[in-house]
Protein backbone atom coordinates (compact mmCIF):
# COMPACT_ATOMS: atom_id res chain seq x y z
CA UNK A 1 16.74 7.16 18.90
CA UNK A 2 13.82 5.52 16.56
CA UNK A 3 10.87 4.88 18.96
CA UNK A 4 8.54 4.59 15.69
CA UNK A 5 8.61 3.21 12.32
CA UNK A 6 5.44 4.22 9.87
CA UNK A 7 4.83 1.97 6.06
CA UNK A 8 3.15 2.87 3.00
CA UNK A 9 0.36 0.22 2.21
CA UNK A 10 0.88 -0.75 -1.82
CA UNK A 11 3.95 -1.64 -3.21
CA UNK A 12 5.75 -1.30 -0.05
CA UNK A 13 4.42 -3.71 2.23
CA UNK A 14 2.09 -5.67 -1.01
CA UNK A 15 2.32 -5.86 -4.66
CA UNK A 16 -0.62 -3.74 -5.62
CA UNK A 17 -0.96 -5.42 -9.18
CA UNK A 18 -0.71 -8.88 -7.72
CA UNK A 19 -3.51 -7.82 -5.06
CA UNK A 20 -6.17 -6.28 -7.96
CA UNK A 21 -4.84 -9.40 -10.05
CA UNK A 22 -6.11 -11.78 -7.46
CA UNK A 23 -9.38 -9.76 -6.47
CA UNK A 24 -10.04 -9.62 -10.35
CA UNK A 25 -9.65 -13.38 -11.03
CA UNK A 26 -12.17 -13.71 -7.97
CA UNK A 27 -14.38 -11.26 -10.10
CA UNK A 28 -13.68 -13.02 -13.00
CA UNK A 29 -15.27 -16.96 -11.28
CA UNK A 30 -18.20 -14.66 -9.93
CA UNK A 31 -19.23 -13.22 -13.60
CA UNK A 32 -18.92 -16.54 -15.11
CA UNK A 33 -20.97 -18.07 -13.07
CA UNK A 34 -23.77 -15.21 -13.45
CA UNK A 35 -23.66 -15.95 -17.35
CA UNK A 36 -22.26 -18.27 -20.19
CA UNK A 37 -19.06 -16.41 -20.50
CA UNK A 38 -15.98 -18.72 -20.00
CA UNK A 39 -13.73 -17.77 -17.19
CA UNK A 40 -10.28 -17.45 -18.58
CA UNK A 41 -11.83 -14.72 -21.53
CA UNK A 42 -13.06 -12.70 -18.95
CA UNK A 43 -10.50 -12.83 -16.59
CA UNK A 44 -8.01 -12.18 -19.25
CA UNK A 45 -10.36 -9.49 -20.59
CA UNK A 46 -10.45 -7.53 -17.03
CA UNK A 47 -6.70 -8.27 -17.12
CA UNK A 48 -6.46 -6.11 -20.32
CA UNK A 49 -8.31 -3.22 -19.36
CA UNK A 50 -6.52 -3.07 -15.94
CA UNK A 51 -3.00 -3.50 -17.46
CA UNK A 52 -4.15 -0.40 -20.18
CA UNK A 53 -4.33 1.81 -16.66
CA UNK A 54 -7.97 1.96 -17.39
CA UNK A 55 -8.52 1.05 -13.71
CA UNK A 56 -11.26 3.13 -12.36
CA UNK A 57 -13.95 1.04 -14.51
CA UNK A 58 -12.36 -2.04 -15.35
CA UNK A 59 -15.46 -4.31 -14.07
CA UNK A 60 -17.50 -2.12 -15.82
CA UNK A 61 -15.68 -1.70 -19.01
CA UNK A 62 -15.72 -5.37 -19.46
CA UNK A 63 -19.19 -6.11 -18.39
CA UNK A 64 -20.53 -3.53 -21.00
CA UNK A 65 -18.18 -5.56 -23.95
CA UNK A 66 -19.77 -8.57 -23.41
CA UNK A 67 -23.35 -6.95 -23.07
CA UNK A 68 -24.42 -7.95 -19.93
CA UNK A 69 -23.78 -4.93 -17.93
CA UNK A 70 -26.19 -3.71 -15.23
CA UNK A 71 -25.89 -1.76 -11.88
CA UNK A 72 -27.15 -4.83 -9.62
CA UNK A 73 -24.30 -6.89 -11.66
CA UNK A 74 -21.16 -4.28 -11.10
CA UNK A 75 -22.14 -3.89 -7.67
CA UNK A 76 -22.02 -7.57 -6.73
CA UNK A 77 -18.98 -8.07 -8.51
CA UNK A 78 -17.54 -5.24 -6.44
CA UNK A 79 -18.63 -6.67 -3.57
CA UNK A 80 -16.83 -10.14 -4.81
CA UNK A 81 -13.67 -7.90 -5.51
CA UNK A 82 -13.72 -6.08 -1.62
CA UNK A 83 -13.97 -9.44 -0.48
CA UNK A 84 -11.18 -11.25 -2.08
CA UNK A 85 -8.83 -12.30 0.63
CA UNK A 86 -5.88 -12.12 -1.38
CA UNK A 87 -3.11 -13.16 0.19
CA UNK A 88 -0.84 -14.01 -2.24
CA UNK A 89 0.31 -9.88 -2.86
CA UNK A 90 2.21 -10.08 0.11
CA UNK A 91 5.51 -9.66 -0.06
CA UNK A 92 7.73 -12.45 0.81
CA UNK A 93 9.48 -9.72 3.98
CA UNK A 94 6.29 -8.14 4.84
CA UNK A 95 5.53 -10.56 7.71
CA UNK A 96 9.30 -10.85 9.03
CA UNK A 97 9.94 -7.05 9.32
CA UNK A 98 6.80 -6.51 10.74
CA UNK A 99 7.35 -9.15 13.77
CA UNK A 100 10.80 -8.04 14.30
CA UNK A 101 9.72 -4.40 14.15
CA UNK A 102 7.49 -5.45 17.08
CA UNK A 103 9.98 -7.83 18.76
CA UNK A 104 12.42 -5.05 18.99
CA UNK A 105 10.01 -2.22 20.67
CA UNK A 106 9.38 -0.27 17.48
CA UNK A 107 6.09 1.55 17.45
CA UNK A 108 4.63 0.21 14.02
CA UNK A 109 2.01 2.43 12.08
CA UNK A 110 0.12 2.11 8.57
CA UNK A 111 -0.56 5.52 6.69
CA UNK A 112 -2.60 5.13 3.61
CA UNK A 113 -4.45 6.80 0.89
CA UNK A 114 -7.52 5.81 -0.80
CA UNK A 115 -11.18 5.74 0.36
CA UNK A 116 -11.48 4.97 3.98
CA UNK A 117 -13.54 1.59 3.98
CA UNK A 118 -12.17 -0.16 0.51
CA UNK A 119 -8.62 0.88 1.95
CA UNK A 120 -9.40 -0.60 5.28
CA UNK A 121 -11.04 -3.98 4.21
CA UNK A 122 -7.86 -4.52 1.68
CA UNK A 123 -5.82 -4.50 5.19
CA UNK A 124 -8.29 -6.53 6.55
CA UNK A 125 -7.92 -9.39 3.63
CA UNK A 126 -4.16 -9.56 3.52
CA UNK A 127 -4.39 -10.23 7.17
CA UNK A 128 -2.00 -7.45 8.16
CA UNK A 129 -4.04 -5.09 10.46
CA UNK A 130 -3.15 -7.02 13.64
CA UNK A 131 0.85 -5.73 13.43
CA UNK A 132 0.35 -1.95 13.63
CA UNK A 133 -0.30 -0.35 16.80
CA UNK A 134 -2.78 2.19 14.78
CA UNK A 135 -3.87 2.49 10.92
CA UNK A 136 -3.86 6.00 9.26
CA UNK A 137 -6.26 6.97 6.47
CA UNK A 138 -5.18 10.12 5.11
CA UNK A 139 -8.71 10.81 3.53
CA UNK A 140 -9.56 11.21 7.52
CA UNK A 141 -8.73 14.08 6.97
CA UNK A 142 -10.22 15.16 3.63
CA UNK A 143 -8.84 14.21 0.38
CA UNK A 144 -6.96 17.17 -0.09
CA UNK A 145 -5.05 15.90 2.47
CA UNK A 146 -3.96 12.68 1.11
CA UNK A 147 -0.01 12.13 0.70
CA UNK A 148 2.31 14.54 0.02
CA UNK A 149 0.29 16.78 2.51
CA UNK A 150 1.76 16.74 5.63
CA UNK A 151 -1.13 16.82 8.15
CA UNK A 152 -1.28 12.95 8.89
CA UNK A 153 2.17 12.97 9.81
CA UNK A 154 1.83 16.21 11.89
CA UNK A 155 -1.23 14.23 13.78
CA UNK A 156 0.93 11.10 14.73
CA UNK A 157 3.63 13.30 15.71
CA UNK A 158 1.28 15.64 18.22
CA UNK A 159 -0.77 12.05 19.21
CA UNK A 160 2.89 10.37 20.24
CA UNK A 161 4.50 13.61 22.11
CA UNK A 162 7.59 12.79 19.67
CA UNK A 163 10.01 14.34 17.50
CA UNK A 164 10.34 14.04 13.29
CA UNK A 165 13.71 12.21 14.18
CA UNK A 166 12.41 9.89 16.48
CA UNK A 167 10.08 8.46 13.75
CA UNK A 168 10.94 6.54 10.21
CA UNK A 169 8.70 6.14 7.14
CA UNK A 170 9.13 3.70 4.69
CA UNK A 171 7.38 4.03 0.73
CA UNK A 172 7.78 3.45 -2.80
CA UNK A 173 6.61 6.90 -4.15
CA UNK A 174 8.70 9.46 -4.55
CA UNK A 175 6.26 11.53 -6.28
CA UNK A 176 4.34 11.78 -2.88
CA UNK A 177 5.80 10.04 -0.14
CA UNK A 178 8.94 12.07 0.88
CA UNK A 179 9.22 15.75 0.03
CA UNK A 180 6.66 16.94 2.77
CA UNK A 181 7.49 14.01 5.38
CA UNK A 182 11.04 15.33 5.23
CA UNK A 183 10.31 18.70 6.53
CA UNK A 184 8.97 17.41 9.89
CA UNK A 185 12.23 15.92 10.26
CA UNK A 186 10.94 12.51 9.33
CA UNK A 187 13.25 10.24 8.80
CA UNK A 188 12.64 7.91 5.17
CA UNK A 189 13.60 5.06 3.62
CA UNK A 190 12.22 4.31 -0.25
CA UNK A 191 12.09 0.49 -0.82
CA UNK A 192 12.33 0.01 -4.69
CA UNK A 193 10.15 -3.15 -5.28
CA UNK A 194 11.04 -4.84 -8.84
CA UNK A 195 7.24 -5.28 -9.42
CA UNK A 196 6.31 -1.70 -8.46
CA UNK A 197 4.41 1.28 -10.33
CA UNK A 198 7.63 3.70 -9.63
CA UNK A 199 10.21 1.27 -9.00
CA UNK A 200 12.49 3.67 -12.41
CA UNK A 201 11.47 6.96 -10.96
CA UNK A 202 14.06 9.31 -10.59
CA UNK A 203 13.70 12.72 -8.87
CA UNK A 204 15.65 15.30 -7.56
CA UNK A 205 16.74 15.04 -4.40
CA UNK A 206 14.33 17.23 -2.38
CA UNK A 207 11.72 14.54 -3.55
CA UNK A 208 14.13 10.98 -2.66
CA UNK A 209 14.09 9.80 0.12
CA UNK A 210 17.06 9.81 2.95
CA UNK A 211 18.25 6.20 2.22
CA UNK A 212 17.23 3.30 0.02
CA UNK A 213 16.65 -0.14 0.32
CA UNK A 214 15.70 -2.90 -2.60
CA UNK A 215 14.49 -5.95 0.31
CA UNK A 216 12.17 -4.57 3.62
CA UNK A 217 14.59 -6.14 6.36
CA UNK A 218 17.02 -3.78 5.14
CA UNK A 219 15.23 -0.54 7.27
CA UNK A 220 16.82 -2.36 10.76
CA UNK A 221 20.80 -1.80 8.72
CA UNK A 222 18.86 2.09 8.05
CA UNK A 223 17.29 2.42 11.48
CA UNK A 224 20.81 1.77 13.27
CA UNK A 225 23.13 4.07 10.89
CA UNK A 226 20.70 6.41 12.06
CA UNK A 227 20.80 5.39 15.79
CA UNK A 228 24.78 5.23 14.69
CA UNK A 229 25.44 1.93 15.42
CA UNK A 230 26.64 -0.43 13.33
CA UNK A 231 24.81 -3.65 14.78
CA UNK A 232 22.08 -5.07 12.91
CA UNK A 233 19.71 -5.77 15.53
């Protein structure tokens, strides 16, 4: 029986690119107003650089085209970009499958990679951090142990007193966000988002997931297959 049901963080439970999108238009209003640049050429310059996967140092990148690059300048606009509350990467089931998920008794958990406090005030902003019961940050544990190690998963198992089968994850990745989970007897579910990174990826099957799903609501039709029962809660 499923007692606990863990999500991925970008492109599972928000669209990542609409997320830096919105935090880079809010960069995009700060600059402009620090200078005589217009707002729609920078914001559609930062646009560029991030859509050319140069996204490490697109603030900076863009700053240093237009010539007015300097530290105290990148780091406010960072600032600006942590701060976005940008609600609008949400997906449109994020909020309903994580209320029913609670309405139902499910034990609801966040495991996520990335830097500990960016990673943490991005939950903050799109105002889901109140649904999950706890928030994982793989980096906790050292970056080497950021997904597809195991050790985060082998925490919340020992933390809980549970079994892999008693447990679900759901993520987009199948690059990192199945092969290990599997072994602990994890049960997953990949949602393929139309807007994601790896939404094409094909693997073989040691790194897929168990089942797949294309909307979020559909884990409840997963979770009771696996509970084998055929009534959608």
């Amino acid at each position: 029986m499923i007692k606990v049901i863990a999500f991925d963080l970008d492109d599972t439970l928000i669209s990542k690119r609409k997320y830096d999108y919105e935090c880079l238009e809010s960069v995009a209003t700060y600059v402009s107003t620090k200078s005589d640049l217009n707002f729609k050429e920078v914001y559609f310059s930062l646009l560029k650089e991030y859509d050319e996967l140069n996204r490490s140092h697109t603030v900076d990148t863009v700053l240093k085209k237009y010539g007015i690059f300097s530290e105290e300048l990148l780091k406010e606009a960072i600032k600006v970009y942590r701060n976005t509350k940008a609600r609008g990467c949400l997906y449109n089931d994020t909020i309903r499958t994580l209320e029913k998920a609670r309405k139902i008794g499910l034990l609801t958990l966040l495991i996520t990679d990335g830097k500990i406090k960016p990673q943490d005030k991005k939950i903050q902003n799109v105002g889901i951090k109140k649904y999950f019961s706890k928030v994982i940050f793989t980096y906790s544990f050292g970056e080497k142990r950021k997904k597809p190690d195991k050790t985060s998963f082998e925490q919340i198992l020992t933390e809980l007193t549970i079994n892999g089968n008693e447990m679900i994850y759901v993520g987009d990745n199948p690059y990192r966000d199945f092969i290990e989970v599997k072994k602990l007897g994890i049960h997953t579910i990949r949602i393929k988002r139309a807007d994601a990174q790896f939404r094409f990826a094909e693997l073989p099957r040691e790194y897929e997931a168990d089942q797949e799903v294309y909307v979020l609501d559909s884990v409840f039709e997963c979770m009771n297959r696996i509970n084998g029962s055929t009534e959608v809660r």
